[in-house]
Protein backbone atom coordinates (compact mmCIF):
# COMPACT_ATOMS: atom_id res chain seq x y z
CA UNK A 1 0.00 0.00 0.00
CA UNK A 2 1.08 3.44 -0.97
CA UNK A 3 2.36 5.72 1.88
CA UNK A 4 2.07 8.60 0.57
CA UNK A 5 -0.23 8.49 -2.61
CA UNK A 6 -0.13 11.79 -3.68
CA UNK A 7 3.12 12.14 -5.93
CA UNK A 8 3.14 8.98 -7.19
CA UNK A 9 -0.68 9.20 -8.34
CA UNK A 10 0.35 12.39 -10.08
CA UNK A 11 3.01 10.94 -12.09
CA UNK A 12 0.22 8.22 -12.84
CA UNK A 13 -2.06 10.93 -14.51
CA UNK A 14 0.39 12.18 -16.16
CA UNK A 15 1.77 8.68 -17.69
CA UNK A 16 -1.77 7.74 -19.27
CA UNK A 17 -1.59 10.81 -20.77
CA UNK A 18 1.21 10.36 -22.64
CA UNK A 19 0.55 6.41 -23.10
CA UNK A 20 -3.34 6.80 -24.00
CA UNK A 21 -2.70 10.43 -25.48
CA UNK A 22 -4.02 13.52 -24.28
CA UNK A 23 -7.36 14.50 -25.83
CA UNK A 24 -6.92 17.90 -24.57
CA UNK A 25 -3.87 18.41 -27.21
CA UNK A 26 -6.82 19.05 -30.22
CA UNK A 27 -6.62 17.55 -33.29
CA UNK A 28 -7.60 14.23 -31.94
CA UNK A 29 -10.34 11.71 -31.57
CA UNK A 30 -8.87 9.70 -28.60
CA UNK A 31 -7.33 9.97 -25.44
CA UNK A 32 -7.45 10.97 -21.93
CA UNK A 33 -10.01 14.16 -21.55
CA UNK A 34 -10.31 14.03 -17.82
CA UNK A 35 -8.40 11.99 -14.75
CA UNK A 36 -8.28 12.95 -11.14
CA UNK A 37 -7.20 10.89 -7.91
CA UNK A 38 -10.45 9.76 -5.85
CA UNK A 39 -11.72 7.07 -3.46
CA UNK A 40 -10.65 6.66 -0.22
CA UNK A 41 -7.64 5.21 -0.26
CA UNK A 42 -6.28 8.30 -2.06
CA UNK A 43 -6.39 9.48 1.32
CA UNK A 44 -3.36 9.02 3.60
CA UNK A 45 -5.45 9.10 6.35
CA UNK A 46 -7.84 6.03 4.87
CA UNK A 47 -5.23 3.99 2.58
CA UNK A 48 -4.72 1.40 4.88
CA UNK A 49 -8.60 0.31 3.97
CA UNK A 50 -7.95 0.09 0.10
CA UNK A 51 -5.93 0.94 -2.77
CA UNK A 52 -6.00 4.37 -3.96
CA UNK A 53 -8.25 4.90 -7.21
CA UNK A 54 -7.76 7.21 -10.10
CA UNK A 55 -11.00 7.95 -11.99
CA UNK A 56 -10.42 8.77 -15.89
CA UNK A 57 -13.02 9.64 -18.83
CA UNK A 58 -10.97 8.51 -21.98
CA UNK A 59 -12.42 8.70 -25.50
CA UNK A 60 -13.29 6.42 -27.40
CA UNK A 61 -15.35 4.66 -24.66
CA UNK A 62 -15.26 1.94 -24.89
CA UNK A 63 -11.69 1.70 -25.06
CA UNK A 64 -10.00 0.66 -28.46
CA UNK A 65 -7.81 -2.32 -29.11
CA UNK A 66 -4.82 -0.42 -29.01
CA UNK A 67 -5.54 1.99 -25.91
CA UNK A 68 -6.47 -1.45 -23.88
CA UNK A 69 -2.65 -2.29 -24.91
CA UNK A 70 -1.25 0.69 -24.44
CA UNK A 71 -2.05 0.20 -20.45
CA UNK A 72 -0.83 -2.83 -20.32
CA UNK A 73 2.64 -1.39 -21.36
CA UNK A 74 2.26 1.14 -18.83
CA UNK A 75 1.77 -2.05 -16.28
CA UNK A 76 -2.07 -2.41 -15.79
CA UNK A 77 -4.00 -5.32 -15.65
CA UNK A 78 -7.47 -5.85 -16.01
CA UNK A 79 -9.25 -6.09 -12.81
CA UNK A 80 -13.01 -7.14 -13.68
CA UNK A 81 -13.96 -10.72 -15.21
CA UNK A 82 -13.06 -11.33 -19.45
CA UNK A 83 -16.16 -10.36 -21.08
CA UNK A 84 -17.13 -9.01 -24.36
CA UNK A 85 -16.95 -5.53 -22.93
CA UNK A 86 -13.39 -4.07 -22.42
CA UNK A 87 -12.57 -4.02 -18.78
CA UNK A 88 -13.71 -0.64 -16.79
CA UNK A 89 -11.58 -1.10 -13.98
CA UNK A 90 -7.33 -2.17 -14.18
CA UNK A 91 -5.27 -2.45 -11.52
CA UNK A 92 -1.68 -1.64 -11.45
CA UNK A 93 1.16 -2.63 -9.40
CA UNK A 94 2.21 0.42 -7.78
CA UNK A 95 -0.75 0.21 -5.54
CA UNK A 96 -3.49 1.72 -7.39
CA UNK A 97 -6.67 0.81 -9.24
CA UNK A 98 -7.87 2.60 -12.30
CA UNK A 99 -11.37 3.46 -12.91
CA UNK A 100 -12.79 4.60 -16.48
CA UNK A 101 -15.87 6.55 -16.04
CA UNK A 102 -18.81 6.85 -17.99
CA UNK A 103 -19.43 10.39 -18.50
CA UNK A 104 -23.50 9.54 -18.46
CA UNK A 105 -23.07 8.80 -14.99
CA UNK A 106 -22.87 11.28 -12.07
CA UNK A 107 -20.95 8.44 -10.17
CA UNK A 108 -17.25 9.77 -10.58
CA UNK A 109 -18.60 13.50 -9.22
CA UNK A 110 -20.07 11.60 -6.77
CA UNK A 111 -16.78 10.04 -5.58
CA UNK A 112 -14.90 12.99 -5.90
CA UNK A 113 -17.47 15.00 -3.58
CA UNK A 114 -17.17 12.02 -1.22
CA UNK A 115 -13.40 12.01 -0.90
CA UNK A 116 -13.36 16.01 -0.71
CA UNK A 117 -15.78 15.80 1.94
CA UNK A 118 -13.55 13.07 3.68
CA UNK A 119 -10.20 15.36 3.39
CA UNK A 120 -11.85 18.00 4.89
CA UNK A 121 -14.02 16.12 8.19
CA UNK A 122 -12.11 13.90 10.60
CA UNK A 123 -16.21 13.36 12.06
CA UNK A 124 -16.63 12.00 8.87
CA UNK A 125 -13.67 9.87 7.88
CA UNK A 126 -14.01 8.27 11.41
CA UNK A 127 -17.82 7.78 10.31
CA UNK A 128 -16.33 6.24 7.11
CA UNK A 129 -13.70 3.98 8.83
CA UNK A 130 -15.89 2.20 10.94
CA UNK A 131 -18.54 1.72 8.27
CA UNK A 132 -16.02 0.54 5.58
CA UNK A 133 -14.62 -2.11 8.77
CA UNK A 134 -17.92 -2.97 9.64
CA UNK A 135 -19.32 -4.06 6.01
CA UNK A 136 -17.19 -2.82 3.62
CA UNK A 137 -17.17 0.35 1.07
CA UNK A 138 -20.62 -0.05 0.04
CA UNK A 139 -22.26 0.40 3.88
CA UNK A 140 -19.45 3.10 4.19
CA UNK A 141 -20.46 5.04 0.93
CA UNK A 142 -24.34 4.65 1.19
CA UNK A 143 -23.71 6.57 4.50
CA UNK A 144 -21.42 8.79 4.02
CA UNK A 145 -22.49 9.72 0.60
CA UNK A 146 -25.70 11.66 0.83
CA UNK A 147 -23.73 14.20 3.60
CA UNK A 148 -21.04 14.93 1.06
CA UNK A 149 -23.11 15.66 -1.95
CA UNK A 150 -25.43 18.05 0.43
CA UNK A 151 -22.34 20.05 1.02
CA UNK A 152 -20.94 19.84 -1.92
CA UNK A 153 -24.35 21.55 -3.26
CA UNK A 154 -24.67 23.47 -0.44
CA UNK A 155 -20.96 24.77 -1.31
CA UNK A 156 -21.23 25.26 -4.49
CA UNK A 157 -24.95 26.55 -4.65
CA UNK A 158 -25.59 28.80 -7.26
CA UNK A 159 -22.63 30.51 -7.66
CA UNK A 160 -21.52 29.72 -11.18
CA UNK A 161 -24.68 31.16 -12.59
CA UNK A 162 -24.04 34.34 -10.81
CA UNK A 163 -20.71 34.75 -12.09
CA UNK A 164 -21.32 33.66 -15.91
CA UNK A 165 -24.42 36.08 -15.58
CA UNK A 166 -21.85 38.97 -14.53
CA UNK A 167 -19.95 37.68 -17.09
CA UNK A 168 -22.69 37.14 -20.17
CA UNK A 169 -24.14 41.00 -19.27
CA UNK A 170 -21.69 42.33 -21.79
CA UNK A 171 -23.19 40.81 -24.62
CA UNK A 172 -25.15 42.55 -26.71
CA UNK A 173 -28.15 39.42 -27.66
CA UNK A 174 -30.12 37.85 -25.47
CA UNK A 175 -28.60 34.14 -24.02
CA UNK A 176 -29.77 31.64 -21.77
CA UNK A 177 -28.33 28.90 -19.32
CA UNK A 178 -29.54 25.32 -20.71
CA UNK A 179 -29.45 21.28 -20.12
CA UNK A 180 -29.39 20.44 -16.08
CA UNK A 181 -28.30 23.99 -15.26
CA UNK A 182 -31.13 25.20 -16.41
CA UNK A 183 -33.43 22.66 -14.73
CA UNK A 184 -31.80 23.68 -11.19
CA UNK A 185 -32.93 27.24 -12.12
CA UNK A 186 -36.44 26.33 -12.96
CA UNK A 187 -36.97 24.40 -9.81
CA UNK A 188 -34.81 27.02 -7.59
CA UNK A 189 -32.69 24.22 -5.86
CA UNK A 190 -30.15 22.26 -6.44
CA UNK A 191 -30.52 18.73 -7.15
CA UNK A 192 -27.71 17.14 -8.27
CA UNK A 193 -23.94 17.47 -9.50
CA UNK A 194 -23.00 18.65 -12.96
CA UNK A 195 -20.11 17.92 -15.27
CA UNK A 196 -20.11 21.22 -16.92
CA UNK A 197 -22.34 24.27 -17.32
CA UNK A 198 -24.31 24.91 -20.63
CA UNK A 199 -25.02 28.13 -21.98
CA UNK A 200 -27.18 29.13 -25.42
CA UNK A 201 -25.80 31.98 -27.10
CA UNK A 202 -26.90 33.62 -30.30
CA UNK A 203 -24.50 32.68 -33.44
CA UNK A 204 -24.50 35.87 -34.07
CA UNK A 205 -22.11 37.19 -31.37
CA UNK A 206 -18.83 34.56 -32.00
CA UNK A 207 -16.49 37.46 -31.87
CA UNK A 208 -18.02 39.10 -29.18
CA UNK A 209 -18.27 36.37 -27.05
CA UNK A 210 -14.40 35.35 -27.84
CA UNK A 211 -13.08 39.05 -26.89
CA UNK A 212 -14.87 38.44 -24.09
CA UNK A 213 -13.55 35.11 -22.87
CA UNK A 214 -10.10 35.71 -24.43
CA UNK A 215 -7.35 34.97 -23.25
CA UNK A 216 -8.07 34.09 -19.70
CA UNK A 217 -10.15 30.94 -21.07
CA UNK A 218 -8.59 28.05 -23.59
CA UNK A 219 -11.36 28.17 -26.03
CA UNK A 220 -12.30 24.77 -28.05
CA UNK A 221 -14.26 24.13 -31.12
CA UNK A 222 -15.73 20.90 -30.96
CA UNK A 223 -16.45 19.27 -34.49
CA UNK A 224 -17.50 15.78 -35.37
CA UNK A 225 -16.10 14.90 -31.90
CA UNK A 226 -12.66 16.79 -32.24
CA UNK A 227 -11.33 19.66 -30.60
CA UNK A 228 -9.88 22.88 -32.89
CA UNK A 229 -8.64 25.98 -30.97
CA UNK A 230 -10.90 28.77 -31.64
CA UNK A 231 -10.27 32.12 -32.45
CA UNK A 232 -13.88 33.76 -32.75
CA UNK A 233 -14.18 32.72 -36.26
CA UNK A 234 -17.59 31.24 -37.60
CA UNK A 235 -16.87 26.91 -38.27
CA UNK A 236 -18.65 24.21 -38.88
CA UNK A 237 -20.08 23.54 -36.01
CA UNK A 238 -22.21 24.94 -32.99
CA UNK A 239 -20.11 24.08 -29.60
CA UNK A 240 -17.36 25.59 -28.04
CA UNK A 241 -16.05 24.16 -24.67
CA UNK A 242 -14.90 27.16 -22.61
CA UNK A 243 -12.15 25.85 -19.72
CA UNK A 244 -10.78 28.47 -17.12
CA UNK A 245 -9.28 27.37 -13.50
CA UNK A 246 -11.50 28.18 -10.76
CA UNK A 247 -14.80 28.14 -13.20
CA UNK A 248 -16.45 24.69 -14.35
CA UNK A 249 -16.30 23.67 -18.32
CA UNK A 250 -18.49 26.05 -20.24
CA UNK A 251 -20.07 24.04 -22.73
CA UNK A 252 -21.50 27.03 -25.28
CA UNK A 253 -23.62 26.53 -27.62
CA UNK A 254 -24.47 28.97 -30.92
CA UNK A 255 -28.29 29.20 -32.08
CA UNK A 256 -30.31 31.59 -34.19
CA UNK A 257 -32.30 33.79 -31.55
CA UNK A 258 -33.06 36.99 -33.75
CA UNK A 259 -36.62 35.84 -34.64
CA UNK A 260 -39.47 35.00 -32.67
CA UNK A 261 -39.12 31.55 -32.62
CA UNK A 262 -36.81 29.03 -31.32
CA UNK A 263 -36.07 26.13 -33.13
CA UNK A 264 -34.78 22.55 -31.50
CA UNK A 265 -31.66 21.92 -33.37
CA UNK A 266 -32.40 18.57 -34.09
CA UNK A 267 -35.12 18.94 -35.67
CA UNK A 268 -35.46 22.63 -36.43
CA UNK A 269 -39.39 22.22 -37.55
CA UNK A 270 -39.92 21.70 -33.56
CA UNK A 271 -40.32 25.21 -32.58
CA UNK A 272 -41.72 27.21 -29.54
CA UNK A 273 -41.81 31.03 -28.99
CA UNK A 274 -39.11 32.51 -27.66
CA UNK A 275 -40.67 34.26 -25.18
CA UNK A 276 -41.96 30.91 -23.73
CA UNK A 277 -38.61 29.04 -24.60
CA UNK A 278 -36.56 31.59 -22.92
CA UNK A 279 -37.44 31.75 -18.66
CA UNK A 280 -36.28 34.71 -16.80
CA UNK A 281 -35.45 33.44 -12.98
CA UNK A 282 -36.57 35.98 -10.55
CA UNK A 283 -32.86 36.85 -9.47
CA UNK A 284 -32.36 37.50 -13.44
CA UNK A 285 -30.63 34.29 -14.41
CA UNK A 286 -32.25 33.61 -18.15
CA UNK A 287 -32.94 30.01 -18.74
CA UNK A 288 -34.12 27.27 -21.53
CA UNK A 289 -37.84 26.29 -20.81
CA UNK A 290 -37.61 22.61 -18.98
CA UNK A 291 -39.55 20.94 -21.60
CA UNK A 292 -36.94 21.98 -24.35
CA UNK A 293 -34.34 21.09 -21.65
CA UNK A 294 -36.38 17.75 -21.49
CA UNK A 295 -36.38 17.18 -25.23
CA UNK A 296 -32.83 16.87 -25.77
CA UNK A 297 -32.46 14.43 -22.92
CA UNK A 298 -35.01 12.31 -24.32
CA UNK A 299 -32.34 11.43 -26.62
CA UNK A 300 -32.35 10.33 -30.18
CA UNK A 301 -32.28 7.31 -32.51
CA UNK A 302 -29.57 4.97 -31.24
CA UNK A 303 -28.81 7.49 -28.38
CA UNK A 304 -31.59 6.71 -25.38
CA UNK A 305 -31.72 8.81 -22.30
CA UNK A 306 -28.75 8.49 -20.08
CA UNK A 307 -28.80 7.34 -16.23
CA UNK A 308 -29.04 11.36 -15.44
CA UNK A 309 -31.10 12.37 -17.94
CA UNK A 310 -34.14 9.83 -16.40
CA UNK A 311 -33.08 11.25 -13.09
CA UNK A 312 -34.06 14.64 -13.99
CA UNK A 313 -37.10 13.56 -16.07
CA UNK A 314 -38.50 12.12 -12.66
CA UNK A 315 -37.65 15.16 -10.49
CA UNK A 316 -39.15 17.68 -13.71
CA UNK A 317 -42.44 15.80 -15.33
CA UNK A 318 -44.58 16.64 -11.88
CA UNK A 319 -43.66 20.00 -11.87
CA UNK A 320 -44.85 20.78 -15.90
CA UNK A 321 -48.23 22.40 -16.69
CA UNK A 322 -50.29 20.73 -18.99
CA UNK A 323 -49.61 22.82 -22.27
CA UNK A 324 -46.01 21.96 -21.67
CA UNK A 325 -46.39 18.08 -21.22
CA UNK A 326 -48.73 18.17 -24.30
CA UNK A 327 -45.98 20.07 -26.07
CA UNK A 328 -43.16 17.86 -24.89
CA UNK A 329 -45.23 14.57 -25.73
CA UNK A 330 -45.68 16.00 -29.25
CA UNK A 331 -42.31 16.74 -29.79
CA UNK A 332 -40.83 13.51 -28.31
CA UNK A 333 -43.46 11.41 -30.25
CA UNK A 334 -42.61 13.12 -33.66
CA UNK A 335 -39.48 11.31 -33.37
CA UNK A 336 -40.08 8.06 -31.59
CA UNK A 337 -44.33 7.36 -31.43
CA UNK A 338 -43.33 5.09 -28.60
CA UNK A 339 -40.68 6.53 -26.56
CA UNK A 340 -41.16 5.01 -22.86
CA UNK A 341 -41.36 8.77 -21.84
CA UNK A 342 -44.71 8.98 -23.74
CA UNK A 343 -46.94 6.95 -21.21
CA UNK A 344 -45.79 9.13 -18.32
CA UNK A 345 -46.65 12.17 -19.92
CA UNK A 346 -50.08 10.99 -21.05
């Protein structure tokens, strides 16, 4: 068991990034786009219950041929049971396990609230060690785990929205906060954990909104599923991923809001007004309407709703008048007349 897991875990991130390649480096389709050190046993004060974890999202996902080789060079081994799936978790012989997360899941934010919540509350790791003794991680998770995400909401609250708004003021269109952002603001409380923040800006404000951002934020044009640096110009594309220390991923997205009607980008014949697409929050935070927000997590051919996307289709249905289930139902069955989302909004 690692001592002291700290440097040697950082020298880990740093080797799969050059073994698996660093997505981060543009011009790619592969490679590691996010890894952190999490679990307890990253923990001096907990590593003598297990071996230290790092948690990675790598793309492709699954893993190819060649980047399931490539750790083996670097000295991991599979830890889960041959199947027809690549392995998810490997374990290497420095003392650590690697995890690949699925970026559909909330369960690696989860983690990482749990271990920042154990760093910081010797109540808590005590709490921890004697549940993880008693009946293992599971019993010490389930309850510890509910007390770190409240303050890691708590913490966090709505403070990102605040600054972005301070932020957005300067431009000179109308924008809005979207996806599970945007669902937070429409209930007015926070739910759940996010892996980036997602904004709707007109395309019509590119160079604006890059004088803006520039150069305190590394600036991304995402296209067919590869990253370009962006200078303000107009591509082909519509998302920009915005990164800045201190501020979660800004995940923009350009749209045409000069007329009177938005259009759902999928399917740009799906329209509502504006007015009604675009919510004001009463402390002036502009939002998507939750049934457009609902729409594109009701996924698409070959894409179904991810594990967070049903979440927040359970916490948002009750809380939908009836024009706006209707209007959902219609949309959503336009696509796919018998999308399991369909009976619950009958």
């Amino acid at each position: 068991m690692l001592q002291s897991s700290a440097p040697q875990l950082e020298a880990a991130m740093l080797a799969l990034r050059r073994g698996l390649g660093d997505y981060l480096d543009r011009n790619r389709l592969d490679g590691v786009f996010e890894v952190w050190a999490c679990g307890p046993g990253s923990l001096d004060a907990l590593s003598d219950l297990e071996a230290p974890e790092l948690h990675a999202f790598v793309l492709p996902d699954p893993l190819s041929g060649s980047q399931q080789e490539a750790l083996r060079a670097l000295g991991y081994r599979p830890a889960d049971q041959p199947s027809a799936e690549p392995p998810r978790r490997w374990i290497h012989p420095g003392g650590w396990t690697l995890v690949l997360g699925d970026v559909s899941r909330l369960d690696a934010l989860e983690r990482q609230a749990l271990s920042t919540w154990l760093a910081i509350n010797p109540d808590g790791r005590q709490r921890y060690r004697a549940a993880f003794q008693r009946a293992g991680r599971a019993e010490a998770e389930a309850l510890c785990l509910p007390q770190a995400l409240a303050a890691a909401l708590d913490a966090e609250g709505f403070g990102p929205l605040e600054r972005l708004t301070q932020l957005l003021s300067a431009l000179e269109q109308p924008w809005m906060f979207a996806s599970g952002w945007a669902l937070e603001v429409w209930l007015q409380r926070r739910t759940r954990l996010h892996h980036d923040l997602d904004v709707v800006v007109p395309v019509t404000v590119q160079r604006q909104l890059h004088a803006l951002l520039a150069p305190e934020w590394r600036l991304d044009a995402c296209v067919n599923g590869e990253y370009y640096a962006w200078h303000g110009e107009p591509f082909d594309g519509f998302q920009v991923h915005a990164r800045r220390p201190g501020w979660p991923m800004l995940d923009v997205m350009f749209s045409d809001l000069s007329g009177p009607l938005w259009h759902y980008r999928r399917d740009p014949q799906l329209t509502l007004p504006l007015e009604r697409a675009r919510r004001m929050s009463h402390q002036g935070w502009p939002y998507l309407a939750p049934e457009a927000v609902l729409l594109f997590k009701a996924g698409r051919s070959g894409h179904p709703p991810r594990s967070k996307d049903l979440e927040d289709f359970g916490r948002i249905v009750p809380t939908l008048d009836a024009e706006a289930r209707q209007w959902l139902a219609a949309a959503i069955g336009r696509g796919d007349p018998v999308h399991p989302w369909l009976s619950v909004l009958a």
